[in-house]
N, C-alpha and C. Protein backbone atom coordinates (compact mmCIF):
# COMPACT_ATOMS: atom_id res chain seq x y z
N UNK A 1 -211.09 75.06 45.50
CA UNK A 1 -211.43 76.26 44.77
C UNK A 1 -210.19 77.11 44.61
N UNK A 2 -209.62 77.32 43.45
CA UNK A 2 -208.41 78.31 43.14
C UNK A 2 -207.31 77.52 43.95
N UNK A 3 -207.32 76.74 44.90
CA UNK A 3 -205.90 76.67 45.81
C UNK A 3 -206.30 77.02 46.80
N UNK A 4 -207.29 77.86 46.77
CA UNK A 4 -207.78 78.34 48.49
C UNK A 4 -208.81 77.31 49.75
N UNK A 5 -208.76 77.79 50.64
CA UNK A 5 -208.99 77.07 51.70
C UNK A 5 -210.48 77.55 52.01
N UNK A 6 -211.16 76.86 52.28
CA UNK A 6 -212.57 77.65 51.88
C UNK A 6 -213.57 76.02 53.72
N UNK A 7 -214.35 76.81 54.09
CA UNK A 7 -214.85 76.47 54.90
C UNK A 7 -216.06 75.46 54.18
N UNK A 8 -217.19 74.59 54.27
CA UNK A 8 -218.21 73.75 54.00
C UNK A 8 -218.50 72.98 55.01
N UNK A 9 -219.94 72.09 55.01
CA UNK A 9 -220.70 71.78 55.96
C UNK A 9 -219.71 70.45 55.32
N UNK A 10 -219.94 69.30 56.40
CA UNK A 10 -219.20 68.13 56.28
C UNK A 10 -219.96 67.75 55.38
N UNK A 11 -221.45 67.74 55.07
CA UNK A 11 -222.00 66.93 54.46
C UNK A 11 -221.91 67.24 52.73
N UNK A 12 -221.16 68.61 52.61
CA UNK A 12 -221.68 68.74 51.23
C UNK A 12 -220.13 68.52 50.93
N UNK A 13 -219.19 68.34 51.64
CA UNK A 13 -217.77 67.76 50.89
C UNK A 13 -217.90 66.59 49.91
N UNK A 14 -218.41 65.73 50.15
CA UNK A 14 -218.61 64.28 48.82
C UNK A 14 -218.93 64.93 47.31
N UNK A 15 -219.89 65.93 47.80
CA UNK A 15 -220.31 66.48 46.09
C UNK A 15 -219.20 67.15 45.35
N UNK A 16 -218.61 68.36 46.62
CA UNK A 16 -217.43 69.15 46.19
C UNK A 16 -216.10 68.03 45.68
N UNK A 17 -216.10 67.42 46.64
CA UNK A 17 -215.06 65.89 45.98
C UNK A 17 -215.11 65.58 44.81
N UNK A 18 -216.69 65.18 44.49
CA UNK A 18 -216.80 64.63 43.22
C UNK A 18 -216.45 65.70 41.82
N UNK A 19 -217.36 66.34 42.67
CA UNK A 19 -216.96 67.33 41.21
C UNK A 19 -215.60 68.33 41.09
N UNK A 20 -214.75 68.03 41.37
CA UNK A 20 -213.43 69.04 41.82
C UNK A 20 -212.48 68.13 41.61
N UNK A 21 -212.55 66.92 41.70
CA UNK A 21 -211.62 65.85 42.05
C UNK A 21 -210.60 65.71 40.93
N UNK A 22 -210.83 65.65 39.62
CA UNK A 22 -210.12 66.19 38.66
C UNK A 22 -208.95 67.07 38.52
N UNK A 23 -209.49 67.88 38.49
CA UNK A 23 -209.11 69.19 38.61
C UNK A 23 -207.66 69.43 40.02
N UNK A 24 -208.23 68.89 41.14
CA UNK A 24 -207.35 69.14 42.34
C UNK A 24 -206.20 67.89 42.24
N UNK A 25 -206.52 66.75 41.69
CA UNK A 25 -205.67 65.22 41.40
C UNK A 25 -204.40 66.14 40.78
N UNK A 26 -204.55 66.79 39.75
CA UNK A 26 -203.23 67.33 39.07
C UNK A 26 -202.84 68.38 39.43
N UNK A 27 -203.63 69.50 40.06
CA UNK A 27 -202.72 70.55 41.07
C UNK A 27 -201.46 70.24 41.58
N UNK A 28 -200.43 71.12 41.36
CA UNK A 28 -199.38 70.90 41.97
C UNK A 28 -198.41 69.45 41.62
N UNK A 29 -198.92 68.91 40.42
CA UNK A 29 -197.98 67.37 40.66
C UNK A 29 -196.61 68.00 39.75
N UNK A 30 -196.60 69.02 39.47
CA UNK A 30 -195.26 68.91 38.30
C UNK A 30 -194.73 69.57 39.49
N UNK A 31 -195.03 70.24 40.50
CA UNK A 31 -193.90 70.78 41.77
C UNK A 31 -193.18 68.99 42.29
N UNK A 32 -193.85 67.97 42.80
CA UNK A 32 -194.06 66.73 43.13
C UNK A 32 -193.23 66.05 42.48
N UNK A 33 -193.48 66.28 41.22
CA UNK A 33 -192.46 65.18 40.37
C UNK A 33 -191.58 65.67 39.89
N UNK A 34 -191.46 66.81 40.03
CA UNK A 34 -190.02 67.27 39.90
C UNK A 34 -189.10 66.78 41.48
N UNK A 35 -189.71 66.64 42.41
CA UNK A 35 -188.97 65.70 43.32
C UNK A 35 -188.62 64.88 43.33
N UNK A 36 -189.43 63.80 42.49
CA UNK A 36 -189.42 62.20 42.55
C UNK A 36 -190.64 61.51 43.03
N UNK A 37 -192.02 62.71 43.43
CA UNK A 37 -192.88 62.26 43.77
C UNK A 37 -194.12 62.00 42.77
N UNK A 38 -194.27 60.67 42.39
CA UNK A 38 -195.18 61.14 40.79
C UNK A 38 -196.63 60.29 41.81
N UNK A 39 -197.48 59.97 41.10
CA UNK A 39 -198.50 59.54 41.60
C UNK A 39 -198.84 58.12 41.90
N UNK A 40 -197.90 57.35 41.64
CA UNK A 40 -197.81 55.84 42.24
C UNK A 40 -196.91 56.18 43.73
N UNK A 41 -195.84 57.30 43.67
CA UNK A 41 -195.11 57.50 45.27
C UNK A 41 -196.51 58.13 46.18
N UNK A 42 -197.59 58.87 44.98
CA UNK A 42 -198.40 59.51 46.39
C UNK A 42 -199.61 58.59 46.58
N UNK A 43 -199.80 57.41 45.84
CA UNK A 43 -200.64 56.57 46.37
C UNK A 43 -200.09 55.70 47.60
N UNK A 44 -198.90 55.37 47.09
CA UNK A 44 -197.88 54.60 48.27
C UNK A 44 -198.15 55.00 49.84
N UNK A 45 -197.56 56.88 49.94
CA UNK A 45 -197.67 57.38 50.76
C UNK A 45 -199.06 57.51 51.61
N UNK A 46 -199.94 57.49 50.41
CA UNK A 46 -201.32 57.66 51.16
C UNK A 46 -201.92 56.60 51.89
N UNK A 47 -201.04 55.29 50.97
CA UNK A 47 -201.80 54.12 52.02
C UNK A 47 -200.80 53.78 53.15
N UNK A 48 -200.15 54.44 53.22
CA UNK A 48 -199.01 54.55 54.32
C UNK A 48 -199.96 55.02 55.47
N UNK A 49 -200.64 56.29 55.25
CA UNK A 49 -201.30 57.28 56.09
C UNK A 49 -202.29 56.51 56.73
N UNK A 50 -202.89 55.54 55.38
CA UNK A 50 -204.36 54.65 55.99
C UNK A 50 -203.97 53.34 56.59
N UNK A 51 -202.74 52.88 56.62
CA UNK A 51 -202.34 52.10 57.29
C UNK A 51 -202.01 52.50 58.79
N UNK A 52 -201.42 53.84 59.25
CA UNK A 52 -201.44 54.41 60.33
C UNK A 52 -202.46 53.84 61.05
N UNK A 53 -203.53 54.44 60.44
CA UNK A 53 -205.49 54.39 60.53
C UNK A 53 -204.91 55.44 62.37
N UNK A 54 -204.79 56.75 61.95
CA UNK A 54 -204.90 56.85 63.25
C UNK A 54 -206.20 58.09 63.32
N UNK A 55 -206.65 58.04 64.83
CA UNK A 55 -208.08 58.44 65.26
C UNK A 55 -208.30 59.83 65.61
N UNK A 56 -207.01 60.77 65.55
CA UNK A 56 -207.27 61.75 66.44
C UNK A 56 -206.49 63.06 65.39
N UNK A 57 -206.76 64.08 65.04
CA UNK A 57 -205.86 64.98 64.44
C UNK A 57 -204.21 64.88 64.47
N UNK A 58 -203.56 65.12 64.20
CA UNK A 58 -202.41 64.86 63.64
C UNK A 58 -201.58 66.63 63.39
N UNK A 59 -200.25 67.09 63.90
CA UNK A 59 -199.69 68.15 63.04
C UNK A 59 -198.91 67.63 61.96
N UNK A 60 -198.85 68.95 61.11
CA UNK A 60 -197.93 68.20 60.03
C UNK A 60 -196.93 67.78 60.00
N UNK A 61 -195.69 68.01 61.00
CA UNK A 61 -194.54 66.98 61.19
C UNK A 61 -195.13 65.67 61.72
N UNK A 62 -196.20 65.11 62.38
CA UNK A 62 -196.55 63.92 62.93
C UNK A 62 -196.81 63.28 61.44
N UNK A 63 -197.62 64.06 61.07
CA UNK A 63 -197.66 63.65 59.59
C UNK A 63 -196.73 63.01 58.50
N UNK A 64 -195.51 63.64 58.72
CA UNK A 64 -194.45 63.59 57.77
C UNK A 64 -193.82 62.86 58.37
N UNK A 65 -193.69 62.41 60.01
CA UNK A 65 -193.21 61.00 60.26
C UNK A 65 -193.33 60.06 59.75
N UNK A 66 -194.98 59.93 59.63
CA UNK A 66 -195.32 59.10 59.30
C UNK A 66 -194.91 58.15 57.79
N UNK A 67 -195.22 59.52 56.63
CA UNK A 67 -194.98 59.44 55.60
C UNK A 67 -192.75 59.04 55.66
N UNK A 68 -192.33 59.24 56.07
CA UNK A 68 -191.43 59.50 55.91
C UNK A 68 -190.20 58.71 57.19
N UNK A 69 -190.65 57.75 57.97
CA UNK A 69 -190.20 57.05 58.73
C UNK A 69 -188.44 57.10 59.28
N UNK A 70 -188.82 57.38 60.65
CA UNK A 70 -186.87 56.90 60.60
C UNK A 70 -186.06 57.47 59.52
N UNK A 71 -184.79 57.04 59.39
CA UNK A 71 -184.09 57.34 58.25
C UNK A 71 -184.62 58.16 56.66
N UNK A 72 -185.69 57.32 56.76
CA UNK A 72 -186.13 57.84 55.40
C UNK A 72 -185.83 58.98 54.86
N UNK A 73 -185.31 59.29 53.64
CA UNK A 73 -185.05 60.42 53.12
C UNK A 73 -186.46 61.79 52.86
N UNK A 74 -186.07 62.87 53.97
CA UNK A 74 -187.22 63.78 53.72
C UNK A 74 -187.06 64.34 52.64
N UNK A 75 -188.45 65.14 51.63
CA UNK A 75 -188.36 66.18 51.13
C UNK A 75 -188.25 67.66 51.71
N UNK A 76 -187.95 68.65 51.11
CA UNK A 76 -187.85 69.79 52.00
C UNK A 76 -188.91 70.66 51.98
N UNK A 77 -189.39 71.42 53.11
CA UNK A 77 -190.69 71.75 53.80
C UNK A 77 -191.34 72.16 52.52
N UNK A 78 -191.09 72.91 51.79
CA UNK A 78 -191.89 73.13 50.77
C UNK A 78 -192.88 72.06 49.91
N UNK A 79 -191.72 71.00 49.51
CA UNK A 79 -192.39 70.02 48.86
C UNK A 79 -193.37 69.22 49.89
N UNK A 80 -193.05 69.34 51.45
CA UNK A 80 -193.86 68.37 52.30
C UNK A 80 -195.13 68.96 52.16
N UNK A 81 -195.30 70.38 52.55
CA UNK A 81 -196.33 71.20 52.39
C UNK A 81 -197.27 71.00 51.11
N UNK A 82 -196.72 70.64 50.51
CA UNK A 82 -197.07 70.26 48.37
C UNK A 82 -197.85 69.13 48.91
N UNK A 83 -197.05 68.67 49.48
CA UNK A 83 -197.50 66.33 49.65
C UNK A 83 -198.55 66.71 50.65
N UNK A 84 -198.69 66.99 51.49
CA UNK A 84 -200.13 67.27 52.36
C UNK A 84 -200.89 67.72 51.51
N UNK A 85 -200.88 68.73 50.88
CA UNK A 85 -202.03 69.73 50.07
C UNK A 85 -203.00 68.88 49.27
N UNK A 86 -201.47 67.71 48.37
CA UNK A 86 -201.98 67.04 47.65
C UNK A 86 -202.40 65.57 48.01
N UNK A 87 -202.62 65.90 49.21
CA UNK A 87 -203.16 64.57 49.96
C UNK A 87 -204.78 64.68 50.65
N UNK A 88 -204.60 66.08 50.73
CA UNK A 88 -206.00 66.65 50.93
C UNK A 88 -206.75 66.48 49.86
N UNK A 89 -206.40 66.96 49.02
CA UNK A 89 -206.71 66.88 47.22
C UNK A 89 -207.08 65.93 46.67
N UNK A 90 -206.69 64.66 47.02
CA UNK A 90 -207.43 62.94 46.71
C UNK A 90 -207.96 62.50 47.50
N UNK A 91 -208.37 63.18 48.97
CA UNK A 91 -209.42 62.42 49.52
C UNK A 91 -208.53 62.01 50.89
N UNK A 92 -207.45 61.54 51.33
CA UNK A 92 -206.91 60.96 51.82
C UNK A 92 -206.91 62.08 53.42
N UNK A 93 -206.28 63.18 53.31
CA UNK A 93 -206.19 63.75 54.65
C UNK A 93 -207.11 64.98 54.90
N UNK A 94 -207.77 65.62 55.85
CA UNK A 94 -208.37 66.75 55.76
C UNK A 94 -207.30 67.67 56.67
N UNK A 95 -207.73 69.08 56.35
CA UNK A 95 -207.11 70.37 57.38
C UNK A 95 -208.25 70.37 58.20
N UNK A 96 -207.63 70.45 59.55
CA UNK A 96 -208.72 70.74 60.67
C UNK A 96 -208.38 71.95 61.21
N UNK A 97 -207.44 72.01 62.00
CA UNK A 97 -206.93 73.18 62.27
C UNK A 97 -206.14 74.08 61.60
N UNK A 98 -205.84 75.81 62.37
CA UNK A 98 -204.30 76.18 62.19
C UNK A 98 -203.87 77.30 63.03
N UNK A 99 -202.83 77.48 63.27
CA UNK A 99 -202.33 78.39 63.83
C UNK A 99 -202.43 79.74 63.80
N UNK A 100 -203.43 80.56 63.46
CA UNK A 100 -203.82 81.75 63.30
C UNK A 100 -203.90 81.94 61.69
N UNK A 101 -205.00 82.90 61.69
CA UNK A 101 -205.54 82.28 60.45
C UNK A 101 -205.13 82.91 58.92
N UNK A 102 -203.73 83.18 59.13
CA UNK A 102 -202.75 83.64 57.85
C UNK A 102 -201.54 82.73 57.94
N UNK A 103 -201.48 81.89 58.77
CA UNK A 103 -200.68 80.63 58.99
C UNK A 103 -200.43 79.69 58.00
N UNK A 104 -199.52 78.88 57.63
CA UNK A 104 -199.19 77.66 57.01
C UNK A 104 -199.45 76.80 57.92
N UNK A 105 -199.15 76.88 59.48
CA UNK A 105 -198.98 75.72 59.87
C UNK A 105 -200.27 74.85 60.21
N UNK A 106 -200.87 73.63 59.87
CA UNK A 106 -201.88 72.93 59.54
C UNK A 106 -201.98 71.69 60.44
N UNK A 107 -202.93 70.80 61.64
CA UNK A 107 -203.22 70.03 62.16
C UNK A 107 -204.11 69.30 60.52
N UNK A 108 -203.95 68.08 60.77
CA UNK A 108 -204.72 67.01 59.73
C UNK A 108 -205.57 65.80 60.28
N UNK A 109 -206.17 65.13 59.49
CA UNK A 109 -206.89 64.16 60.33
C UNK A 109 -207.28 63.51 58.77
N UNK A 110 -207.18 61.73 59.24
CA UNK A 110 -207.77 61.14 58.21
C UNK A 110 -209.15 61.55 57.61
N UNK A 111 -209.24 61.58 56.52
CA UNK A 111 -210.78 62.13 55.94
C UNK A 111 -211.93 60.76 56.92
N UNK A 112 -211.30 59.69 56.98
CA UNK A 112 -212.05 58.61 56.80
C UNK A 112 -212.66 58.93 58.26
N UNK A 113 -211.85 59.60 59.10
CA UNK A 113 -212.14 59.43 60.45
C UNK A 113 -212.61 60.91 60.89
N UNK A 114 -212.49 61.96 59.90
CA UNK A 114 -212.72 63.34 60.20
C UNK A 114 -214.56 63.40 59.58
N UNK A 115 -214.59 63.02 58.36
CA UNK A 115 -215.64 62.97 57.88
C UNK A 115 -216.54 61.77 58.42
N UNK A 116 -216.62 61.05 59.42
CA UNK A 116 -216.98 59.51 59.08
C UNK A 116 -218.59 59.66 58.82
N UNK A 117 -218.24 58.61 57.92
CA UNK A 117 -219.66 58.07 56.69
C UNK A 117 -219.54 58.65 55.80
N UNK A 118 -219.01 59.88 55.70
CA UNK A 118 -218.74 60.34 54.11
C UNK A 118 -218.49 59.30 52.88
N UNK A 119 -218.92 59.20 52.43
CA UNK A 119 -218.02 58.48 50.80
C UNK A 119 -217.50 59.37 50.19
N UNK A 120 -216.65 58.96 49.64
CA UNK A 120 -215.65 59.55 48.45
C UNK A 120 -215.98 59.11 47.12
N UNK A 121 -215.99 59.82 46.36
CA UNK A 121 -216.03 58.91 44.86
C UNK A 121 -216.09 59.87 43.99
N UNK A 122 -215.58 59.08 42.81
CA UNK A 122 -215.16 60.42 41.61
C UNK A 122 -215.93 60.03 40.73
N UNK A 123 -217.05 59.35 40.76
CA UNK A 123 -218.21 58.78 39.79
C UNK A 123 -218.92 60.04 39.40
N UNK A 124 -219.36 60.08 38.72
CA UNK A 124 -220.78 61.07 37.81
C UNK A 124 -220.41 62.30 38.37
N UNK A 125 -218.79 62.82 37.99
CA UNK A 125 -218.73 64.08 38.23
C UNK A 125 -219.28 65.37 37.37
N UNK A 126 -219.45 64.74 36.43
CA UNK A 126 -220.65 65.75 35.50
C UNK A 126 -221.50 66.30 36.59
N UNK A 127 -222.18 65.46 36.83
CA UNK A 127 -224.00 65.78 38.05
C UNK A 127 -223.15 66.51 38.71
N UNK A 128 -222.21 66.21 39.60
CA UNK A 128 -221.89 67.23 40.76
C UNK A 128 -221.19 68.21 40.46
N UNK A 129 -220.57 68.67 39.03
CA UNK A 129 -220.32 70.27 38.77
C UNK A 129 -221.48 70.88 38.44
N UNK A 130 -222.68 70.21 37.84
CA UNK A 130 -223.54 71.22 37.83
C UNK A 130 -224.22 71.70 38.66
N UNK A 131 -224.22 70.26 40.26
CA UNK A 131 -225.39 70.68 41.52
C UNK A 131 -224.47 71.85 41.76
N UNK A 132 -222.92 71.91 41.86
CA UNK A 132 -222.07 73.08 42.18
C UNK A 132 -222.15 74.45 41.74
N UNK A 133 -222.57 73.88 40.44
CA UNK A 133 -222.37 75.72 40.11
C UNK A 133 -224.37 75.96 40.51
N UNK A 134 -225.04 75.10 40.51
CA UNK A 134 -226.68 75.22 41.06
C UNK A 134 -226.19 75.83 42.55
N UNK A 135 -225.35 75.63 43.38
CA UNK A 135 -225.23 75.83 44.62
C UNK A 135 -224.85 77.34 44.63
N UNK A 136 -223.71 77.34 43.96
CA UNK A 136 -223.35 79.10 43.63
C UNK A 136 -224.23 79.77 43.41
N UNK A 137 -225.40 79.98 42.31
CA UNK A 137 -226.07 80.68 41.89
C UNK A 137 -227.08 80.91 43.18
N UNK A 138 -227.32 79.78 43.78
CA UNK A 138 -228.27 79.55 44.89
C UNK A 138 -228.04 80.69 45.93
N UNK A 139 -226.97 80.26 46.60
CA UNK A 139 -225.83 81.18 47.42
C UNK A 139 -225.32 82.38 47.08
N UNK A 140 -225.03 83.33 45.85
CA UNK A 140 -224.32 83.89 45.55
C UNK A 140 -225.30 84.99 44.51
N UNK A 141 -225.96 84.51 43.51
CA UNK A 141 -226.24 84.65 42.50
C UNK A 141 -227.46 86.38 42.75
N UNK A 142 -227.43 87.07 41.87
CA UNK A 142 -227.20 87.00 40.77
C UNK A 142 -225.38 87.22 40.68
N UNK A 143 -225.34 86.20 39.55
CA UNK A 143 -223.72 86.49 39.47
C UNK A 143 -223.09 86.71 38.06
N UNK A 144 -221.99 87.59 37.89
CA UNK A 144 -221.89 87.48 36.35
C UNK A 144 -220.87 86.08 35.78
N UNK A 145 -220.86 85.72 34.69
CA UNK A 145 -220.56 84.27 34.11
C UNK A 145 -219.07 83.90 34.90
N UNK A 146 -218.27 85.46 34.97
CA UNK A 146 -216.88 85.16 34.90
C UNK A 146 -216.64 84.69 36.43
N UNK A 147 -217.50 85.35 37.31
CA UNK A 147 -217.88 84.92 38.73
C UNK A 147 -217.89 83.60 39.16
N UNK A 148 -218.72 82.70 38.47
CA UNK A 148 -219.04 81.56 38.23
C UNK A 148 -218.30 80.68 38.08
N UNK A 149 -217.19 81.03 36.81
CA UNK A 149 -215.73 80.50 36.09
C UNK A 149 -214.82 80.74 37.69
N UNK A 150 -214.57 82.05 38.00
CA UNK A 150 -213.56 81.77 38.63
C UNK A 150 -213.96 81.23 40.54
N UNK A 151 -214.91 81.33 40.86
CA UNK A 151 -215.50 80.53 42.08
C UNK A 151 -214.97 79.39 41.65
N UNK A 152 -215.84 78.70 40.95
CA UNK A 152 -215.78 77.15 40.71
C UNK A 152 -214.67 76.43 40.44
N UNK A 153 -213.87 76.98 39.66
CA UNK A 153 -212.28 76.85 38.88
C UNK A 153 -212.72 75.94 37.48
N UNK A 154 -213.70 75.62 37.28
CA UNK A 154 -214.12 75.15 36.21
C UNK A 154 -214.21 75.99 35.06
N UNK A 155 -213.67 75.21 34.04
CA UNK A 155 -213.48 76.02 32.66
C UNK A 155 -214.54 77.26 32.34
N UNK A 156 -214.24 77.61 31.45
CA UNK A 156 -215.43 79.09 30.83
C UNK A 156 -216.59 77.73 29.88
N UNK A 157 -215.63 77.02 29.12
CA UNK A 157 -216.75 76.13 28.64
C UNK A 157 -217.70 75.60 29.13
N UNK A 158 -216.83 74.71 30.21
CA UNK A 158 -217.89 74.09 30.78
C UNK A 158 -218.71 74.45 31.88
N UNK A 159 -218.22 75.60 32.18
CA UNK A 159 -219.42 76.65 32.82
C UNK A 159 -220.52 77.02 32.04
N UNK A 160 -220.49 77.41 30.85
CA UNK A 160 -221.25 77.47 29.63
C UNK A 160 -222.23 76.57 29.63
N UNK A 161 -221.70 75.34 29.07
CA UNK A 161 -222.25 73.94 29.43
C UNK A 161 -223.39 74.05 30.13
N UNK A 162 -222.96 73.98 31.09
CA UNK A 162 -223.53 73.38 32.89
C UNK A 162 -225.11 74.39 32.53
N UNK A 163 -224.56 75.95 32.10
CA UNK A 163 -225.77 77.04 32.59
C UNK A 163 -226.89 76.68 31.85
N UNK A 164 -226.23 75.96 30.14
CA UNK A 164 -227.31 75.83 29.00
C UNK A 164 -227.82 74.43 29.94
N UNK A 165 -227.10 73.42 30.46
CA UNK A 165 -227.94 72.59 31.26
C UNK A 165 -229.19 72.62 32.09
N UNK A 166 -228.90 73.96 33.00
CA UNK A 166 -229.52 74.20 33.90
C UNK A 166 -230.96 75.10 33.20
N UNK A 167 -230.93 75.47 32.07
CA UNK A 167 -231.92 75.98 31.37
C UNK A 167 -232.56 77.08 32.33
N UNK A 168 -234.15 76.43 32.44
CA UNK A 168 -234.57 77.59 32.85
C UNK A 168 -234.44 77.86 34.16
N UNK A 169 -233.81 76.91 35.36
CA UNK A 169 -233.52 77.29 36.52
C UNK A 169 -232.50 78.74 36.33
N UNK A 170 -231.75 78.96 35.54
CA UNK A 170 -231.35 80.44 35.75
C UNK A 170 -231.74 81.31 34.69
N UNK A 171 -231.45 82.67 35.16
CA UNK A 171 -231.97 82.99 34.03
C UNK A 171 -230.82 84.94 33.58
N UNK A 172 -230.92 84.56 32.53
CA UNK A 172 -229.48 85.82 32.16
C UNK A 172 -230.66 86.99 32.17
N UNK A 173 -229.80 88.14 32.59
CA UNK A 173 -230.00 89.43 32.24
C UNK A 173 -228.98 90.71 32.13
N UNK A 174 -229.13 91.66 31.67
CA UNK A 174 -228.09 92.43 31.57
C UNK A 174 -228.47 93.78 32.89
N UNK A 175 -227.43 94.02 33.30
CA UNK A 175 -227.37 95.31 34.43
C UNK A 175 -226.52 96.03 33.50
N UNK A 176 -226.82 97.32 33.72
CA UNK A 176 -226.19 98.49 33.04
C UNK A 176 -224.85 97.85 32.08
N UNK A 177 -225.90 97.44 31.23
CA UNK A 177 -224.68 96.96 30.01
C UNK A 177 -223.88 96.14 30.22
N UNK A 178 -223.81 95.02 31.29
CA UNK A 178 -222.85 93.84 31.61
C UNK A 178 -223.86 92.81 30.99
């Protein structure tokens, strides 16, 4: 959501996955590839991570060992910070911890082993932006449109979309002229 770090029940991450997954895949890659990191280096890296297969949280320099072995040429903290974010972002690592809670500094853990049984999948992400913005309204609502747009990070259109979808489950009204 926006870049921000936002709390959820384990179980409703697969939906947020699905329907976000887009959207978060290209966050940040022109910082990335202006390194040299384009998205065949961050699949590389990621199966680097799942080759680890390790069981227990992780900080982010353990992390960047990993990714980044021995000799290997590091990127500099900024861009590492980028390569985690955007590793969170495809599924591959979760944030578990952090160091007080205006902190950068971030403990990680394989999704596979943080979430386990979760699936991942970027199938019928249509359905899951609309159960999403159904969840907002649920949670949140009454809300005005732009609320909606900027919670979700999903377009104004296809927020539009989604509401004429949802028909009569919501329903518009005006408050003092909004």
């Amino acid at each position: 959501f926006r870049g921000s770090l936002f709390l959820m029940p384990s179980e409703d991450y697969p939906l947020y996955f699905r329907a976000l997954h887009d959207t978060l895949a290209s966050t940040g890659m022109s910082r990335l590839r202006s390194e040299g990191l384009d998205e065949n280096e961050i699949q590389r890296l990621a199966d680097r991570l799942r080759t680890a297969d390790f069981p227990m949280q992780k900080t982010e320099n353990q992390i960047v060992d990993i990714l980044f072995p021995g000799k290997e040429r590091r990127p500099g903290v900024d861009v590492e910070r980028t390569l985690l974010r955007k590793l969170c972002d495809i599924g591959v690592l979760a944030r578990t911890t952090s160091k007080g809670w205006k902190g950068n500094q971030f403990n990680y853990a394989l999704v596979k082993h943080w979430l386990e049984g979760a699936e991942l999948t970027t199938e019928n992400p249509d359905q899951a932006r609309v159960e999403v913005v159904r969840r907002y309204l649920r949670a949140y609502g009454p809300a005005r449109f732009e609320d909606v747009v900027w919670w979700t990070g999903l377009g104004a259109n296809e927020v539009r979309h989604i509401l004429d979808l949802l028909g009569r489950e919501v329903v518009r009204f005006l408050v003092d002229g909004l």
